[in-house]
N, C-alpha and C. Protein backbone atom coordinates (compact mmCIF):
# COMPACT_ATOMS: atom_id res chain seq x y z
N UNK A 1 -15.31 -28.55 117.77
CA UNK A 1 -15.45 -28.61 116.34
C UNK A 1 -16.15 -27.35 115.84
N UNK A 2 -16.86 -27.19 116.56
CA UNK A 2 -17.83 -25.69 116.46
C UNK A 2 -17.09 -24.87 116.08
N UNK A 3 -16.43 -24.36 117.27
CA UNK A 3 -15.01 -23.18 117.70
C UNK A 3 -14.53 -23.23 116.15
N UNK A 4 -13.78 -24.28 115.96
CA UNK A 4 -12.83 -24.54 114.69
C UNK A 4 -13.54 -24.03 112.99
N UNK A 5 -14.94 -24.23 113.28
CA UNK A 5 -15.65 -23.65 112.01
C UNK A 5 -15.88 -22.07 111.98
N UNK A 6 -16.13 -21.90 112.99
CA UNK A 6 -16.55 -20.38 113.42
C UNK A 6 -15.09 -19.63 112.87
N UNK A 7 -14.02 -20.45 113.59
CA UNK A 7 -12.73 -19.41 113.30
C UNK A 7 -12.51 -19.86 112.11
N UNK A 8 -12.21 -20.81 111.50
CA UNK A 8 -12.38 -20.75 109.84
C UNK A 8 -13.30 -19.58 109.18
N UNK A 9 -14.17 -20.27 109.50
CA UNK A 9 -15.40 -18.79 108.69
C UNK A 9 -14.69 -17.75 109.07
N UNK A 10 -14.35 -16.60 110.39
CA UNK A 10 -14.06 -15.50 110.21
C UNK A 10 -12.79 -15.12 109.62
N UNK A 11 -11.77 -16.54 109.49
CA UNK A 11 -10.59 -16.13 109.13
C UNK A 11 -10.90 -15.58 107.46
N UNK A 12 -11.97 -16.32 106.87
CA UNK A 12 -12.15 -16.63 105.51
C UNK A 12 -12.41 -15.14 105.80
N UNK A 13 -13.84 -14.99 106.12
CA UNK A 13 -14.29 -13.49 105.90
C UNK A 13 -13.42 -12.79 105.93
N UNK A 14 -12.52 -12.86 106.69
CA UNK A 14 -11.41 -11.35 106.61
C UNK A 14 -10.71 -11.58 105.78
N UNK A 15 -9.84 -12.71 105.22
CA UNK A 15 -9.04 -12.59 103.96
C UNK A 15 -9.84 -12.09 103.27
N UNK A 16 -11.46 -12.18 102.74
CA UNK A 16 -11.74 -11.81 101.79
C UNK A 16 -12.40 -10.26 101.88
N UNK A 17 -12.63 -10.17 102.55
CA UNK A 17 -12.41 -8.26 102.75
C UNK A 17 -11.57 -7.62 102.56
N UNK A 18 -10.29 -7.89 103.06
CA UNK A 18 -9.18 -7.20 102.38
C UNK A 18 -8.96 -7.87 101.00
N UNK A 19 -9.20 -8.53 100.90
CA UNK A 19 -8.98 -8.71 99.18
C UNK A 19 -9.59 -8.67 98.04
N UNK A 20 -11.13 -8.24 98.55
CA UNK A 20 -11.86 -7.41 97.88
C UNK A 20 -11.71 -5.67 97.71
N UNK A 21 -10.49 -5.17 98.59
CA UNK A 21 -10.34 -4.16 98.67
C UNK A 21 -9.17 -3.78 97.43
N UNK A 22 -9.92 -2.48 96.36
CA UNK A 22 -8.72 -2.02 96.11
C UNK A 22 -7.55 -2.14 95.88
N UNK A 23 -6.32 -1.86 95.36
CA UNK A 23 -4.62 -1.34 95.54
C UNK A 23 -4.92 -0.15 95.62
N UNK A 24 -4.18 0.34 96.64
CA UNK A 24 -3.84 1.59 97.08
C UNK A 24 -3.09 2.65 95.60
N UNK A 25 -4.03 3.79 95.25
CA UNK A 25 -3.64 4.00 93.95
C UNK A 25 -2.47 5.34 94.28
N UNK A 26 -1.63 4.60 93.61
CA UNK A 26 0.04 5.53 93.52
C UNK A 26 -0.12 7.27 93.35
N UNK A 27 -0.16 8.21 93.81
CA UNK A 27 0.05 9.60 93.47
C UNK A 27 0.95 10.25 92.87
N UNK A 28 0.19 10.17 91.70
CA UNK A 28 1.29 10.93 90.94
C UNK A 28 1.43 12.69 90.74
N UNK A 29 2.79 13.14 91.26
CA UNK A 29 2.53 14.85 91.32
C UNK A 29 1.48 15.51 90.33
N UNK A 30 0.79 16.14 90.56
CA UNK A 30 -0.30 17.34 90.34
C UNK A 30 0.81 17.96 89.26
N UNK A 31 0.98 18.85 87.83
CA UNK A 31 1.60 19.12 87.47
C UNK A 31 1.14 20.58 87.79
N UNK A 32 2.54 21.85 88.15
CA UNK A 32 2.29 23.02 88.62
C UNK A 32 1.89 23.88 87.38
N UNK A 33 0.73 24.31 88.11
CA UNK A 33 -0.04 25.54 86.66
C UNK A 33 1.46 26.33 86.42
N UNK A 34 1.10 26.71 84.62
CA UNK A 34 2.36 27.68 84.63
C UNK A 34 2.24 29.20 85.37
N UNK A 35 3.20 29.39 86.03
CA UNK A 35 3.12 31.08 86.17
C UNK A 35 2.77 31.94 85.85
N UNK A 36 2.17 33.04 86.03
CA UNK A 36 1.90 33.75 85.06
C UNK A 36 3.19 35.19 85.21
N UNK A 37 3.67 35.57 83.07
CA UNK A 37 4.44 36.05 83.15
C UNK A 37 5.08 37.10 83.92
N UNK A 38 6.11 37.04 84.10
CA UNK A 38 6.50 38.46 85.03
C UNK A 38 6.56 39.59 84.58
N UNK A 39 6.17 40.65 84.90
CA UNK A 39 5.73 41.87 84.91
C UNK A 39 6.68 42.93 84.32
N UNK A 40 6.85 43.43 83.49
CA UNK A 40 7.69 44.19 82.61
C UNK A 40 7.78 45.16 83.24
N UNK A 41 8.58 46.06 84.11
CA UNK A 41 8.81 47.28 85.01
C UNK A 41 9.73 47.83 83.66
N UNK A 42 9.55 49.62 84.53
CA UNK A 42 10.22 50.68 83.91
C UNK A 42 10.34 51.49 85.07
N UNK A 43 11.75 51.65 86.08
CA UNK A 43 11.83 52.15 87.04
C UNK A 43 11.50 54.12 86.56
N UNK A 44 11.48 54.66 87.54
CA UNK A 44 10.98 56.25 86.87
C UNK A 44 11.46 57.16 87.94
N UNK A 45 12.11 58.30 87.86
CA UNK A 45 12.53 58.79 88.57
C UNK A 45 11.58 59.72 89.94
N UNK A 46 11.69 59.87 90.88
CA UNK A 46 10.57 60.24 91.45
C UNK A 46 10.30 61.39 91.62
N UNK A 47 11.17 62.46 91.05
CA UNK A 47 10.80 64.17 90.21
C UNK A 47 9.56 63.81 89.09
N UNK A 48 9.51 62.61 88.38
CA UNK A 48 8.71 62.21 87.18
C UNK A 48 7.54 61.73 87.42
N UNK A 49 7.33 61.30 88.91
CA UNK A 49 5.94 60.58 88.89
C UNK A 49 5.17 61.38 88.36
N UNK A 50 4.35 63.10 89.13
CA UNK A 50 3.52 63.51 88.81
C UNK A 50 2.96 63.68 87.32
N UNK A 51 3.57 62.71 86.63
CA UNK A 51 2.66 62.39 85.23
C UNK A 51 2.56 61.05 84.99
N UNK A 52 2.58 60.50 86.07
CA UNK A 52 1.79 59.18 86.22
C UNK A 52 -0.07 59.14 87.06
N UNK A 53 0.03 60.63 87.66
CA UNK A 53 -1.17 60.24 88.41
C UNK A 53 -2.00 59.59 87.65
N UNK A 54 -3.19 58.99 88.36
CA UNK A 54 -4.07 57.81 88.55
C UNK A 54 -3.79 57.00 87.40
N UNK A 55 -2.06 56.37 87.52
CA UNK A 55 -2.04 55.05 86.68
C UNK A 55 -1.45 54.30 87.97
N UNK A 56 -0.94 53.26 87.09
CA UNK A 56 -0.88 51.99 88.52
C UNK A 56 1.15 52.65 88.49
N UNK A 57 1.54 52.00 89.74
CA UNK A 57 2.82 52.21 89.72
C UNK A 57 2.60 50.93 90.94
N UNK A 58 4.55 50.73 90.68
CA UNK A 58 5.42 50.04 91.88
C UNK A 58 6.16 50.46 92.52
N UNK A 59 5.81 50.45 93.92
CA UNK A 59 6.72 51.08 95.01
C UNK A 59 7.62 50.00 96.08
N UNK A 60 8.75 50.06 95.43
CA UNK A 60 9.61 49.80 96.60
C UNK A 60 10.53 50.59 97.84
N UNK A 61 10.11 49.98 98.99
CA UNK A 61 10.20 50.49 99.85
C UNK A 61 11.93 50.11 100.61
N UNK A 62 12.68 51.03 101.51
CA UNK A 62 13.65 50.82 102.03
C UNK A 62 13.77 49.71 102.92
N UNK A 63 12.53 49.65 103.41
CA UNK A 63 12.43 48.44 104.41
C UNK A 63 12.23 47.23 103.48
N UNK A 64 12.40 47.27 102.48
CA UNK A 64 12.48 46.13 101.19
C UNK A 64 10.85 45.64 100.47
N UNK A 65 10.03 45.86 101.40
CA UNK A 65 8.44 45.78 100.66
C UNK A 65 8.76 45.86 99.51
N UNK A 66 7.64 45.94 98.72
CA UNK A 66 6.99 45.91 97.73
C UNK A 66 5.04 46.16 97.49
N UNK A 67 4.80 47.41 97.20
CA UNK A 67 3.58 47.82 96.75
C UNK A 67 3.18 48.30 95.54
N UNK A 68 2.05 48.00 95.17
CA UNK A 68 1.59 48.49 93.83
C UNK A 68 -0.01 49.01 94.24
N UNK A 69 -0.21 50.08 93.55
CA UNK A 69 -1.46 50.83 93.16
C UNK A 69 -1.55 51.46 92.05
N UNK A 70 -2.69 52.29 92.05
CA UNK A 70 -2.99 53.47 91.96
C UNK A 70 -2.18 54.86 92.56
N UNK A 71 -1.08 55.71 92.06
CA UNK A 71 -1.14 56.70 92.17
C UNK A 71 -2.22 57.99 91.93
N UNK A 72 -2.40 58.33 93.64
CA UNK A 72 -3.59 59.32 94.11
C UNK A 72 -3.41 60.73 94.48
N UNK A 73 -2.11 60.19 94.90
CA UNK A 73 -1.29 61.76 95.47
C UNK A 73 0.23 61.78 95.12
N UNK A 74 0.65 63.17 94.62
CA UNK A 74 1.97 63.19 94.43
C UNK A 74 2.54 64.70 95.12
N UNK A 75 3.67 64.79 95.66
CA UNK A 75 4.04 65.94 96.18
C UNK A 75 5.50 65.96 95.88
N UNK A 76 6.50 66.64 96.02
CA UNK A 76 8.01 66.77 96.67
C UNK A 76 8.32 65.68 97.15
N UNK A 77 7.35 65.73 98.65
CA UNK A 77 7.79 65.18 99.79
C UNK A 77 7.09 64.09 100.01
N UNK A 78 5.92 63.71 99.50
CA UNK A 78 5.55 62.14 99.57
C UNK A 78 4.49 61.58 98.33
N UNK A 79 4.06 60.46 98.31
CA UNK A 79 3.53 60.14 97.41
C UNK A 79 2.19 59.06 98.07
N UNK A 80 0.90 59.18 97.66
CA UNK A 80 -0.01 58.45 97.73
C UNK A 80 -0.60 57.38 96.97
N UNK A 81 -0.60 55.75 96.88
CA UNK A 81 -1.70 55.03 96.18
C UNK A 81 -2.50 54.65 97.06
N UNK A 82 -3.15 54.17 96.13
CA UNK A 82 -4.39 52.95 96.58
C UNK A 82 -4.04 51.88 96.10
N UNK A 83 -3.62 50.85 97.07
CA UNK A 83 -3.58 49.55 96.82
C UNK A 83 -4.31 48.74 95.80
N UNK A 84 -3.48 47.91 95.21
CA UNK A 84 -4.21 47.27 93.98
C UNK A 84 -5.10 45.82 94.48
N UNK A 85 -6.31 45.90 94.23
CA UNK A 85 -7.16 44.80 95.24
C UNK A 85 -7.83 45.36 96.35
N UNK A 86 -7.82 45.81 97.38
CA UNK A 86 -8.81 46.27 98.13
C UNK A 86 -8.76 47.93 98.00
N UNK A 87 -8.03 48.72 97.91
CA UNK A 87 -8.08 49.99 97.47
C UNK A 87 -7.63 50.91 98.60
N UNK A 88 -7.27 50.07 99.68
CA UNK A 88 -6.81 50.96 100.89
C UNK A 88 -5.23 51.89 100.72
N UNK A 89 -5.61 53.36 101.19
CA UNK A 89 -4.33 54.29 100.80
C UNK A 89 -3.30 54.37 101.47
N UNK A 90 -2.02 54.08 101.23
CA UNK A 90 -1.20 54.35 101.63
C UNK A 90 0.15 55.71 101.18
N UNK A 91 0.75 56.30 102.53
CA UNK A 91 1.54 57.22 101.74
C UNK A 91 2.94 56.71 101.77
N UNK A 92 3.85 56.75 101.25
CA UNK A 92 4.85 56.85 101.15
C UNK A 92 6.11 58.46 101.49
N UNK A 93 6.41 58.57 101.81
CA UNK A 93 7.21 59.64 102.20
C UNK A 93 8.48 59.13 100.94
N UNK A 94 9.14 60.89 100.76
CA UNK A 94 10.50 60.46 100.00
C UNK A 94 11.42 59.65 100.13
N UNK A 95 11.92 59.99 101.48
CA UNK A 95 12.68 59.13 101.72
C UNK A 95 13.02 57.42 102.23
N UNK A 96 11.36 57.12 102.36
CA UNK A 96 11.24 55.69 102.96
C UNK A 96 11.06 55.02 101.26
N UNK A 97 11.10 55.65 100.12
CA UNK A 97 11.26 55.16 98.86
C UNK A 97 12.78 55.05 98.38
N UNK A 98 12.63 53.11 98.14
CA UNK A 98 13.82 53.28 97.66
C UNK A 98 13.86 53.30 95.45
N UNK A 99 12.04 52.67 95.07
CA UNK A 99 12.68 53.14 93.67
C UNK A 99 10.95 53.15 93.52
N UNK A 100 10.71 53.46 92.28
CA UNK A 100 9.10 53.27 92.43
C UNK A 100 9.13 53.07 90.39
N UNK A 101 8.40 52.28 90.23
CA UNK A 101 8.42 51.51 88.84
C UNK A 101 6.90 51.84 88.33
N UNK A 102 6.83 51.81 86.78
CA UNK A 102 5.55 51.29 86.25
C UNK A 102 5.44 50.49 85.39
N UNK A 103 4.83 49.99 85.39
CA UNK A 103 4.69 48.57 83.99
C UNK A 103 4.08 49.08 83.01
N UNK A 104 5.11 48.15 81.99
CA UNK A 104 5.48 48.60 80.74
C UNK A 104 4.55 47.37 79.41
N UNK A 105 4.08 48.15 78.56
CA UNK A 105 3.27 46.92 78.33
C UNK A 105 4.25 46.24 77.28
N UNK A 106 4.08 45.09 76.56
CA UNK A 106 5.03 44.12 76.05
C UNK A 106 5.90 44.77 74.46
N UNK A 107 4.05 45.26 74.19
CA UNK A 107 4.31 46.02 72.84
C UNK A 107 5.42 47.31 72.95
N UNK A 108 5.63 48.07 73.80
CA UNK A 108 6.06 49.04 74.58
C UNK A 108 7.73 48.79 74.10
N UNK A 109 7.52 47.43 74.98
CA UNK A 109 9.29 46.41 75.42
C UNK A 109 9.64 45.88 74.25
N UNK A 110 9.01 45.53 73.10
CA UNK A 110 9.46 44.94 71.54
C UNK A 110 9.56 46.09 70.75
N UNK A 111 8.88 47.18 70.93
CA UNK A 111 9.15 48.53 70.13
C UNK A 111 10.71 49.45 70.50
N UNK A 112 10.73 49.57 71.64
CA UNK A 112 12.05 50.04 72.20
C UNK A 112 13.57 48.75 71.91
N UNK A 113 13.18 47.44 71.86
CA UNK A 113 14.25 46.79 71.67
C UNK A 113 14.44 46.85 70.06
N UNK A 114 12.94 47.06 69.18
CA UNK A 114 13.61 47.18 67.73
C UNK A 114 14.51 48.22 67.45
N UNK A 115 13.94 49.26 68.25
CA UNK A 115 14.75 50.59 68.08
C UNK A 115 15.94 50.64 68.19
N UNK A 116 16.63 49.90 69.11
CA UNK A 116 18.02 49.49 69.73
C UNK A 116 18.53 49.07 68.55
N UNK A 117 18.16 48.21 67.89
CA UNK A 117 19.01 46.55 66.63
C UNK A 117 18.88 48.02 65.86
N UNK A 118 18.46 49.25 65.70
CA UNK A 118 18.40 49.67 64.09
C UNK A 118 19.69 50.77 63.91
């Protein structure tokens, strides 16, 4: 008779532990921050850089990369930035460039398209 109370009691206790517990609360997706806009390029010929020194430019590379700095060095035959974020230099040679860009600011991109409509 003992036995029989004891396992009553623990059966009780445990129904009521789990049923003092919670519902498991549903997850609903995190909504994704918006992007931030993409970057207005103006590809530039690379006879033209040397009147970009020490502004930022984009360098794409043949091996398909993608870098941006500081232009530090410009020559003929190769071109130097400093990485944007830690500042470490890299050169580029002519020919391992396949286009090299600078960003264009918005006002820049709405002034040249009015020009177009007129």
């Amino acid at each position: 008779m003992m036995q029989k109370i004891l396992l009553l009691a623990l059966i009780a206790f445990a129904g009521g532990a789990f049923a003092a517990q919670p519902a498991p609360a549903t997850k609903t997706p995190a909504a994704k921050p918006a992007a931030p806009p993409k970057e207005i390029e103006r590809e530039v010929p690379y006879g033209e850089l040397g009147a970009y020194l020490n502004k930022r430019v984009i360098v794409r590379s043949n091996l398909g990369t993608v870098r941006s700095g500081t232009l530090t060095h410009y020559t003929q035959f190769q071109i130097d930035i400093a990485l944007d974020g830690n500042g470490a230099q890299l050169t580029f040679t002519r020919e391992a460039i396949k286009s090299v860009s600078v960003p264009v600011a918005p006002e820049e991109t709405q002034s040249t398209d009015s020009a177009k409509k007129s």
